[in-house]
PDB file of N, CA and C in Angstrom:
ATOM      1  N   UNK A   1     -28.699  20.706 -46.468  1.00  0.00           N
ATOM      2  CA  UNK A   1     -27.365  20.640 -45.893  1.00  0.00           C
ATOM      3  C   UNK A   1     -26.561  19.504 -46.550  1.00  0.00           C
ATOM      4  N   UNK A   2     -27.279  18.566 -46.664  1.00  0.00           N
ATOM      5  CA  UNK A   2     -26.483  17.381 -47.457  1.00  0.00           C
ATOM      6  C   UNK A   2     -25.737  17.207 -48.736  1.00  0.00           C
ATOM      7  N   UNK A   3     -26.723  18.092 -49.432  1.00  0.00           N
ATOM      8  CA  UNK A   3     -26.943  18.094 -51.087  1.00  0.00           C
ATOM      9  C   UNK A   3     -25.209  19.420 -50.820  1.00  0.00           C
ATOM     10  N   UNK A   4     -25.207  20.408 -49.933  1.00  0.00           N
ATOM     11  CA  UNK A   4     -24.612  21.305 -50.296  1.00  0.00           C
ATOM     12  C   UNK A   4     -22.910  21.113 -50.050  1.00  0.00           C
ATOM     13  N   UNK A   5     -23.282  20.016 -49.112  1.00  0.00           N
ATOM     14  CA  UNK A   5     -21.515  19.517 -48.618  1.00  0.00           C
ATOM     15  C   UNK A   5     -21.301  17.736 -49.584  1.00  0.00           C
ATOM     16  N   UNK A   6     -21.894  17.361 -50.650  1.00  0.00           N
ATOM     17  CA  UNK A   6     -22.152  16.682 -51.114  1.00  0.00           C
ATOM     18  C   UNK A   6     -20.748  16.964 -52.151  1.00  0.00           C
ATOM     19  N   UNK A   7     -19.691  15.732 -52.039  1.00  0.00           N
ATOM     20  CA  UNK A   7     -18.142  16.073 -53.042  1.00  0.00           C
ATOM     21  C   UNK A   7     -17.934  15.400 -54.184  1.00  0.00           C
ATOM     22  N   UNK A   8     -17.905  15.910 -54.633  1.00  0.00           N
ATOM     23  CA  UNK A   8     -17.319  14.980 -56.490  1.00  0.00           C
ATOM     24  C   UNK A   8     -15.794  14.950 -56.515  1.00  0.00           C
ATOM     25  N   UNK A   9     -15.540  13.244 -56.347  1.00  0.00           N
ATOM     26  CA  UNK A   9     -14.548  13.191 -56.518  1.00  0.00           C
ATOM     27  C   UNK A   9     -13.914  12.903 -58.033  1.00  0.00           C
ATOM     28  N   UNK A  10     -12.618  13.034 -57.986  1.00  0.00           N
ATOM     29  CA  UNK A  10     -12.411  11.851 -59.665  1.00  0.00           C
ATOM     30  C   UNK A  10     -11.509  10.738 -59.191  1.00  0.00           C
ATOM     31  N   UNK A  11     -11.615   9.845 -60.372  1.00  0.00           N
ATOM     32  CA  UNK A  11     -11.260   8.568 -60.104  1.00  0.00           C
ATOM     33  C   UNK A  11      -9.878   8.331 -61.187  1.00  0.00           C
ATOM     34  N   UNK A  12      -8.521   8.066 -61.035  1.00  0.00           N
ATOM     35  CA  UNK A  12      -8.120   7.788 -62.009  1.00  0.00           C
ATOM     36  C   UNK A  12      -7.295   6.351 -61.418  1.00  0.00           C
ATOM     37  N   UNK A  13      -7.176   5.586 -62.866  1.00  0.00           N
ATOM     38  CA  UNK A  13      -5.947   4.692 -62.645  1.00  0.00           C
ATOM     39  C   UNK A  13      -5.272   4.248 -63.786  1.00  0.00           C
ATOM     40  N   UNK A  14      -4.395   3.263 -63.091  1.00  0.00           N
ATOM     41  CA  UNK A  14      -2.868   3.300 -64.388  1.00  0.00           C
ATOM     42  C   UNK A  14      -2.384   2.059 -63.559  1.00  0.00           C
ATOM     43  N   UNK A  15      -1.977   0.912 -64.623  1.00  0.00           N
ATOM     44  CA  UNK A  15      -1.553  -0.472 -64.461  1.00  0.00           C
ATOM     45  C   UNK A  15      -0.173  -0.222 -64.104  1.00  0.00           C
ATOM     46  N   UNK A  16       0.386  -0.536 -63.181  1.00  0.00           N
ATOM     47  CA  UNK A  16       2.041   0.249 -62.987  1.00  0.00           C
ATOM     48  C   UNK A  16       3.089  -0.514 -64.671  1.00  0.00           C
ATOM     49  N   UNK A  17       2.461  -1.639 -64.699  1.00  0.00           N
ATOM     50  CA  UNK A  17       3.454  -2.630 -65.738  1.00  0.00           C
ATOM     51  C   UNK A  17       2.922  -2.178 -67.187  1.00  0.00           C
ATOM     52  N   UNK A  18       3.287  -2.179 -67.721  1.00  0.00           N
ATOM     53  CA  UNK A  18       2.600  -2.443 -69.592  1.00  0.00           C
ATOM     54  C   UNK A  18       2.530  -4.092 -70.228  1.00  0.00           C
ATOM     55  N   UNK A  19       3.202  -5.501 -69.201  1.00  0.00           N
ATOM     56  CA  UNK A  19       3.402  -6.273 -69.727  1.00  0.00           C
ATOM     57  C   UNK A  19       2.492  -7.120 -68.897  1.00  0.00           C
ATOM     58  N   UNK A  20       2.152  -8.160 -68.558  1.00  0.00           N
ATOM     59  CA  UNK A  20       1.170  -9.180 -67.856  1.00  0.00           C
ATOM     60  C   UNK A  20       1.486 -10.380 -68.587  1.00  0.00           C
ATOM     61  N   UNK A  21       1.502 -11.143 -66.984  1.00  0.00           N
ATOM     62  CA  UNK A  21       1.459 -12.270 -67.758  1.00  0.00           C
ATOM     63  C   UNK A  21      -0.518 -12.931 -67.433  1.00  0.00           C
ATOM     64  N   UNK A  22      -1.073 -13.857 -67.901  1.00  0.00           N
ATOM     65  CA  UNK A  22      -2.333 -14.383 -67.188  1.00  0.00           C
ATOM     66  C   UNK A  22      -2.105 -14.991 -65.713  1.00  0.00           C
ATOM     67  N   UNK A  23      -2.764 -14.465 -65.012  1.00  0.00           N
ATOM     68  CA  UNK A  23      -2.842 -15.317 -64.036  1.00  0.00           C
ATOM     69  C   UNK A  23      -2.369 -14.912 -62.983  1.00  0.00           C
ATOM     70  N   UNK A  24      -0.621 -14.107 -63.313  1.00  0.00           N
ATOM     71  CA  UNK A  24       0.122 -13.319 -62.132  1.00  0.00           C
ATOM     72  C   UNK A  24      -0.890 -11.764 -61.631  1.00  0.00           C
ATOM     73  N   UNK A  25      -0.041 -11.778 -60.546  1.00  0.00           N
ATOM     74  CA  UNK A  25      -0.544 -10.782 -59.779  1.00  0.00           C
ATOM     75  C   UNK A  25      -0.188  -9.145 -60.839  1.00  0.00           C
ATOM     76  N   UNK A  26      -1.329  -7.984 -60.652  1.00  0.00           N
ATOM     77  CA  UNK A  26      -0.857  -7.331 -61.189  1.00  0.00           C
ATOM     78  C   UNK A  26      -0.986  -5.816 -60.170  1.00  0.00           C
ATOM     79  N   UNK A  27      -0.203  -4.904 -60.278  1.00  0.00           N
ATOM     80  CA  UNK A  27      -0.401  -3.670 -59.384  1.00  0.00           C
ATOM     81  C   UNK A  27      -0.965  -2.779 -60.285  1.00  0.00           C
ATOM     82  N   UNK A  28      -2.039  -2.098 -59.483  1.00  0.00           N
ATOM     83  CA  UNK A  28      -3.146  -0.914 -59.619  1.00  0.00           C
ATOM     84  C   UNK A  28      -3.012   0.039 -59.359  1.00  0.00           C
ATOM     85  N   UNK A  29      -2.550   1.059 -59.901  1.00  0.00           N
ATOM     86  CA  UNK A  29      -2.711   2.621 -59.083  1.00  0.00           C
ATOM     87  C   UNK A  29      -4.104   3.132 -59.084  1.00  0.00           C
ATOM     88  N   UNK A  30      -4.732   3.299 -58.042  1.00  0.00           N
ATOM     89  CA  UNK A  30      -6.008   4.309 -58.155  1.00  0.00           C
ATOM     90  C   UNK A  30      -5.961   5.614 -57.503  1.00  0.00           C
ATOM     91  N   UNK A  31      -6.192   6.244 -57.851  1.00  0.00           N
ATOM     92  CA  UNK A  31      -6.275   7.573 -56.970  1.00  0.00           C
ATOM     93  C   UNK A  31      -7.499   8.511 -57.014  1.00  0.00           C
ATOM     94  N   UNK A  32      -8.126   8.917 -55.512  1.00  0.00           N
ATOM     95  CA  UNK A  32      -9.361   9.604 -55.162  1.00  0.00           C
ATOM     96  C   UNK A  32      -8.826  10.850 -55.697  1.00  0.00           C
ATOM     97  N   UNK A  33      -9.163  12.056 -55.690  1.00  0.00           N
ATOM     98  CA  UNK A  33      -8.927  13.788 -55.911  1.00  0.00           C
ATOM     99  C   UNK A  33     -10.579  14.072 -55.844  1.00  0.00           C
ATOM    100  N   UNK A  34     -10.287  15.444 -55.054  1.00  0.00           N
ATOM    101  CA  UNK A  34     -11.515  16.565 -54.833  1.00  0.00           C
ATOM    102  C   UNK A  34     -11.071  17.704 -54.766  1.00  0.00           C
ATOM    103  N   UNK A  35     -11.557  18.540 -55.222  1.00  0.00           N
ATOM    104  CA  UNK A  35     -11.229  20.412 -54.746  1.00  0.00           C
ATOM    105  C   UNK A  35     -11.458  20.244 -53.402  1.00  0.00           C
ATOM    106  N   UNK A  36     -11.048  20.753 -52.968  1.00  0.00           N
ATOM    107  CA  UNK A  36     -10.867  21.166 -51.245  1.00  0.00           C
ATOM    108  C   UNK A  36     -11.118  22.852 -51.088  1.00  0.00           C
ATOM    109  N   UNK A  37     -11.967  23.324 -49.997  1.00  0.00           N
ATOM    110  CA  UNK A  37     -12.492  24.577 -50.052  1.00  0.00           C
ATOM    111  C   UNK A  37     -11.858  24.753 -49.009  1.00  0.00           C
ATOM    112  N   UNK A  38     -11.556  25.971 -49.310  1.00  0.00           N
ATOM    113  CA  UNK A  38     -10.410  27.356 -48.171  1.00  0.00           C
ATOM    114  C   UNK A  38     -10.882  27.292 -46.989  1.00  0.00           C
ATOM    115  N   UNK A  39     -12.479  26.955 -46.720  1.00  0.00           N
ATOM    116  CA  UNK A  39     -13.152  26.951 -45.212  1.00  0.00           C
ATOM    117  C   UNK A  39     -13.244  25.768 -44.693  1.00  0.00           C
ATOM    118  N   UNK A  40     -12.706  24.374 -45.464  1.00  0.00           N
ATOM    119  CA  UNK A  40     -12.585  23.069 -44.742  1.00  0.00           C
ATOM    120  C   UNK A  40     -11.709  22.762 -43.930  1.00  0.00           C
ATOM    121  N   UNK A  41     -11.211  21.778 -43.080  1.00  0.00           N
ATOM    122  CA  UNK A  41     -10.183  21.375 -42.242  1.00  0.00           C
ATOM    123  C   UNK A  41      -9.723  20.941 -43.079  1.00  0.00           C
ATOM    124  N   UNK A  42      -8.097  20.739 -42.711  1.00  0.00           N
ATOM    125  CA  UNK A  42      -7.122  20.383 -43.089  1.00  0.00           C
ATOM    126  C   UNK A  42      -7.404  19.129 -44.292  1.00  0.00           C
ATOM    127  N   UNK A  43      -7.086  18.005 -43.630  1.00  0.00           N
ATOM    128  CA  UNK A  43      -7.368  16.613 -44.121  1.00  0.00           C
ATOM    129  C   UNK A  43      -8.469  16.116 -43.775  1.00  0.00           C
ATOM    130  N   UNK A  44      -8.841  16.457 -43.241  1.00  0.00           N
ATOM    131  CA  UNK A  44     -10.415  15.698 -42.402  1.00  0.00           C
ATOM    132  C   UNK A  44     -11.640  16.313 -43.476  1.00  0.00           C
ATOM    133  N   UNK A  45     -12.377  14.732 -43.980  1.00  0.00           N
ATOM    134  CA  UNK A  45     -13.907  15.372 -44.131  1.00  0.00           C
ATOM    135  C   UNK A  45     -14.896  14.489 -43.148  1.00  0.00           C
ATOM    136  N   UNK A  46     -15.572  15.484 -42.823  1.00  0.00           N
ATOM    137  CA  UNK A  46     -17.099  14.835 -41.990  1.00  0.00           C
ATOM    138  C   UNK A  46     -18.170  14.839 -43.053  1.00  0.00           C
ATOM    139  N   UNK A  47     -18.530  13.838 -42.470  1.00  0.00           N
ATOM    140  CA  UNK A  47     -19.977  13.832 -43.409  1.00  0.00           C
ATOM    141  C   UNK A  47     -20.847  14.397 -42.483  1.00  0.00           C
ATOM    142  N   UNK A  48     -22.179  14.156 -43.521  1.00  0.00           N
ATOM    143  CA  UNK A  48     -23.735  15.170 -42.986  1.00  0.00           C
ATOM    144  C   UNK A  48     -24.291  13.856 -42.550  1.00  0.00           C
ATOM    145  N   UNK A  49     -24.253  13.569 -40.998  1.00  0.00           N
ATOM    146  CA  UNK A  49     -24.723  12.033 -40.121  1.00  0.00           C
ATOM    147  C   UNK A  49     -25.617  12.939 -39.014  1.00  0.00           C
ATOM    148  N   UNK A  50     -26.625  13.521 -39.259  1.00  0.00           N
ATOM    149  CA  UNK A  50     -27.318  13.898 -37.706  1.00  0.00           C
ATOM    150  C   UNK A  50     -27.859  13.357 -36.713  1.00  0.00           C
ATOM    151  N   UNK A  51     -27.818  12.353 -36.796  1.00  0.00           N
ATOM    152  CA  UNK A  51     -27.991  11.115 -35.836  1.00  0.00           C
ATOM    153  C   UNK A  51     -27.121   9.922 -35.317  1.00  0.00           C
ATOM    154  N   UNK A  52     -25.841  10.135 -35.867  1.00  0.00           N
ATOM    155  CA  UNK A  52     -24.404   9.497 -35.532  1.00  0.00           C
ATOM    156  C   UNK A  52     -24.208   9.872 -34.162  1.00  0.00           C
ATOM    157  N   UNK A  53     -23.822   9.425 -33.124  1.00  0.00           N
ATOM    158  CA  UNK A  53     -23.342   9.966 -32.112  1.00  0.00           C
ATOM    159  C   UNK A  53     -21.891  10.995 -31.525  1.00  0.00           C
ATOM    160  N   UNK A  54     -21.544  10.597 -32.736  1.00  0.00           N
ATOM    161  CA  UNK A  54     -20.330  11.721 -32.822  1.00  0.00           C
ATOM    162  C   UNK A  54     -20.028  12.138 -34.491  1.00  0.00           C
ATOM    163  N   UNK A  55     -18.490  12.601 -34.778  1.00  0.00           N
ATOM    164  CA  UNK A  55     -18.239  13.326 -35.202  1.00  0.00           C
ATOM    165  C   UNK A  55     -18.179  12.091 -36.544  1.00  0.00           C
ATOM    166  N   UNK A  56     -18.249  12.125 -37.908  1.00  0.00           N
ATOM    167  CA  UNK A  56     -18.160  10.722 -38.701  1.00  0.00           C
ATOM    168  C   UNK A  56     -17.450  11.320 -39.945  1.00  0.00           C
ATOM    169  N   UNK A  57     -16.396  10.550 -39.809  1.00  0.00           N
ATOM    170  CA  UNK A  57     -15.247  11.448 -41.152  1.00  0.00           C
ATOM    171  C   UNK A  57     -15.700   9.949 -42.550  1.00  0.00           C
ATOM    172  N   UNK A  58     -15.483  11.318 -43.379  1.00  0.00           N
ATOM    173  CA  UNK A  58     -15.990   9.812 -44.853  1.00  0.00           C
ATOM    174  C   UNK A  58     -14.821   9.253 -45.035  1.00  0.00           C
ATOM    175  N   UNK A  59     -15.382   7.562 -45.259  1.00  0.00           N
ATOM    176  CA  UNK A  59     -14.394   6.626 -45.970  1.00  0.00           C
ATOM    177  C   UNK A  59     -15.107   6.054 -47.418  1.00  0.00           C
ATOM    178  N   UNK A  60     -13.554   5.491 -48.312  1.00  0.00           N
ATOM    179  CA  UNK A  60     -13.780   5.260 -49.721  1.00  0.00           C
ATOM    180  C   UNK A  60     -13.504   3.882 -49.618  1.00  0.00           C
ATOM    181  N   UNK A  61     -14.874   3.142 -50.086  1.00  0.00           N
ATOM    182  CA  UNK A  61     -14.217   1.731 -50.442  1.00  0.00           C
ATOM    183  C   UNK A  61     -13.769   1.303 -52.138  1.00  0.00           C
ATOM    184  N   UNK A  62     -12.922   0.993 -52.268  1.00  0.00           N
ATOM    185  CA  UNK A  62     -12.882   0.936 -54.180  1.00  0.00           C
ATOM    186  C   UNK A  62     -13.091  -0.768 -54.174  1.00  0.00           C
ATOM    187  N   UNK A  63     -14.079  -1.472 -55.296  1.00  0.00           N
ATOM    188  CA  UNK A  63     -14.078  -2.769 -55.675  1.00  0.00           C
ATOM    189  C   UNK A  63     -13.696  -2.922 -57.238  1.00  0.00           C
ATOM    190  N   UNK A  64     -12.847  -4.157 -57.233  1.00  0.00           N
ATOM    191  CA  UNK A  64     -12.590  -4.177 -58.632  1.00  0.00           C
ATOM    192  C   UNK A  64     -13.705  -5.767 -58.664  1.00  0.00           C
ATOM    193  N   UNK A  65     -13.926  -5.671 -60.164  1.00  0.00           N
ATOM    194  CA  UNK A  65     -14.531  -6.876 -61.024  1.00  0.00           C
ATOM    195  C   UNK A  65     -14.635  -6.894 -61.639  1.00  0.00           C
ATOM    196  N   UNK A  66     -14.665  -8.440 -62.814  1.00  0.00           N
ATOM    197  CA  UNK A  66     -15.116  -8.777 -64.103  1.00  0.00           C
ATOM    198  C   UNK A  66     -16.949  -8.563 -64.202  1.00  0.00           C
ATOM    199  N   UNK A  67     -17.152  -7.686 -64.782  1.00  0.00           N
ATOM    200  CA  UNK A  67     -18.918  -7.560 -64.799  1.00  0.00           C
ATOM    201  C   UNK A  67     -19.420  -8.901 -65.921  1.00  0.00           C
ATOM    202  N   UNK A  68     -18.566  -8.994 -66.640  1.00  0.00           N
ATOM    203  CA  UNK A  68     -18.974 -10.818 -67.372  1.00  0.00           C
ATOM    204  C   UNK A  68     -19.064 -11.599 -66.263  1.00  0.00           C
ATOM    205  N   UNK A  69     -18.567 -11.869 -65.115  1.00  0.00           N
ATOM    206  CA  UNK A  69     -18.513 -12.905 -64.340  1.00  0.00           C
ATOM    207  C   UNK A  69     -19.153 -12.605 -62.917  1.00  0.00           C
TER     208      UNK A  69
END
């Protein structure tokens, strides 16, 4: 059951600026995407939790980092 509701998302992003300075703040676009199937709800996904006490919709955490540091 897990393996079969199991979603591949893609990941894209794009620096909104082309210019930077060091040091200043800079804005990130990221964006999640999945195919969505004709027999799912709307906006809502649940995950496969059979021991959750209720109903458990998935969340995305995104981390950024320097892997040198």
């Amino acid at each position: 059951m897990f393996i079969n509701s199991y979603l591949t998302l893609e990941v894209s992003y794009e620096l909104a600026k082309d210019n930077h300075t060091a040091g200043s703040p800079i804005l990130l676009r990221v964006t999640l995407s999945r195919d969505i199937d004709e027999d799912e709800e709307d906006t809502e996904q649940l995950v496969v939790a059979p021991f959750y006490p209720s109903k458990k919709l998935a969340n995305w955490w995104i981390i950024l980092g320097d892997q040198n540091s």
